[in-house]
Protein backbone atom coordinates (compact mmCIF):
# COMPACT_ATOMS: atom_id res chain seq x y z
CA UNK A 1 118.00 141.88 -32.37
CA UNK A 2 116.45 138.09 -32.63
CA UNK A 3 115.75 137.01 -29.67
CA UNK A 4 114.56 133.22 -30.75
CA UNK A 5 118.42 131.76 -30.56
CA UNK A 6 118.11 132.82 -27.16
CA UNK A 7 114.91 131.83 -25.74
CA UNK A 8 114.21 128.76 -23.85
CA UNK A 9 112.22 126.19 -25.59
CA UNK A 10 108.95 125.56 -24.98
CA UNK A 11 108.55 122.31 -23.32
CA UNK A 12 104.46 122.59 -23.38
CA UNK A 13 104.57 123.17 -26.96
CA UNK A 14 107.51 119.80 -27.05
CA UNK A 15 105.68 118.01 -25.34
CA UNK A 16 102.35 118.40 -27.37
CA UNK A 17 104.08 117.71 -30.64
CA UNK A 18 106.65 114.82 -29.26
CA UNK A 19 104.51 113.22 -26.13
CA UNK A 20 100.68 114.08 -26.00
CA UNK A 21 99.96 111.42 -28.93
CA UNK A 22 100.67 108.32 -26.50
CA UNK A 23 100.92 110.32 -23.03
CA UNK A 24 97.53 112.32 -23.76
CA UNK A 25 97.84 116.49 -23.47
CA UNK A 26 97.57 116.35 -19.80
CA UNK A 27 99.97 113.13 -19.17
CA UNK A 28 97.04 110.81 -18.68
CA UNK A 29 96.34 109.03 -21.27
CA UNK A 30 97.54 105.39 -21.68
CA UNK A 31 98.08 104.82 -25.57
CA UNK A 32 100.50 101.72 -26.62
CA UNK A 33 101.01 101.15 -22.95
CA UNK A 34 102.29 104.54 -22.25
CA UNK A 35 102.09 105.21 -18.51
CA UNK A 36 100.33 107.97 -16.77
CA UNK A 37 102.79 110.55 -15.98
CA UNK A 38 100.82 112.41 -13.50
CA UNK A 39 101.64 110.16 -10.81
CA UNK A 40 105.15 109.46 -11.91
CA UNK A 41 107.83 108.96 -8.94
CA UNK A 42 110.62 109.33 -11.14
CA UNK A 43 113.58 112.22 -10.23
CA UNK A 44 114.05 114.74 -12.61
CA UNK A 45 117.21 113.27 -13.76
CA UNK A 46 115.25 109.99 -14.17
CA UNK A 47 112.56 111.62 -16.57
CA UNK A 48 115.65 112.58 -18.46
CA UNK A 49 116.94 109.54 -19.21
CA UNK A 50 113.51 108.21 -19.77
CA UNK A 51 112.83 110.96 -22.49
CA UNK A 52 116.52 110.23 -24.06
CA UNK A 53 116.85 106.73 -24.32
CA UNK A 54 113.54 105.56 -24.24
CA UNK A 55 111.86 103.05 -22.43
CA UNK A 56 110.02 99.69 -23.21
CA UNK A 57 107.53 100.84 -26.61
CA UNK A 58 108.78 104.83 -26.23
CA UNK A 59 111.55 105.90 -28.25
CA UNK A 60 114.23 107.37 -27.32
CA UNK A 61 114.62 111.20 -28.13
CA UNK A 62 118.13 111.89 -27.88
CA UNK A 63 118.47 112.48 -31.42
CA UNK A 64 115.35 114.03 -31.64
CA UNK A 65 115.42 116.75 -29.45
CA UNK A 66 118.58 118.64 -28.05
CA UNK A 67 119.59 118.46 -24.53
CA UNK A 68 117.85 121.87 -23.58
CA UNK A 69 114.45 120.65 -25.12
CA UNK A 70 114.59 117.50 -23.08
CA UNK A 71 115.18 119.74 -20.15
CA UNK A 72 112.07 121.93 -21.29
CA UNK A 73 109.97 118.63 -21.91
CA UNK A 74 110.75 117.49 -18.68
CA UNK A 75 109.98 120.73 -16.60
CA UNK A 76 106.87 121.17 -17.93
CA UNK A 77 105.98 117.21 -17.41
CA UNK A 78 107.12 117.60 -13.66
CA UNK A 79 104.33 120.67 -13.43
CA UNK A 80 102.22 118.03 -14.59
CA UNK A 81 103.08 115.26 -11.86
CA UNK A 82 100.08 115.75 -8.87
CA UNK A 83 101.61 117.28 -5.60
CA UNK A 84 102.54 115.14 -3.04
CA UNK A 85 102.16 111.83 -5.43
């Protein structure tokens, strides 16, 4: 049976293809005044509405990517965040 309509998305592999350009592979980079995401405060619901509506230069992805990606894309930027920031 196909397992792909079932499997999670990938949110490393999102986030390379949607984020890394202005955010940098490992959230760091600055590009077009994107912040570092490594030492983001934000709540996990925050980062959500940041990745679907967008914020100041970033566009918003909600009719990019579907709700479970933006879940993905946010997971794996959270495992990116430095402990205890």
């Amino acid at each position: 049976p196909d397992q792909t309509a079932t499997a999670a998305p990938d949110g490393a592999a999102l986030f390379t293809t949607y984020c890394a350009l202005c955010h940098g592979p490992d959230g760091k980079r600055g590009l077009n005044g994107a912040k570092d995401l490594t030492g983001s405060i934000l709540t996990r619901e925050e980062m959500m509405l940041v990745v679907s509506n967008g914020r100041k230069m970033m566009q918003p992805y909600k009719e990019v990517l579907t709700a479970q990606e933006i879940v993905a894309v946010v997971d794996h930027l959270r495992s990116l965040v430095k402990k205890g920031a």
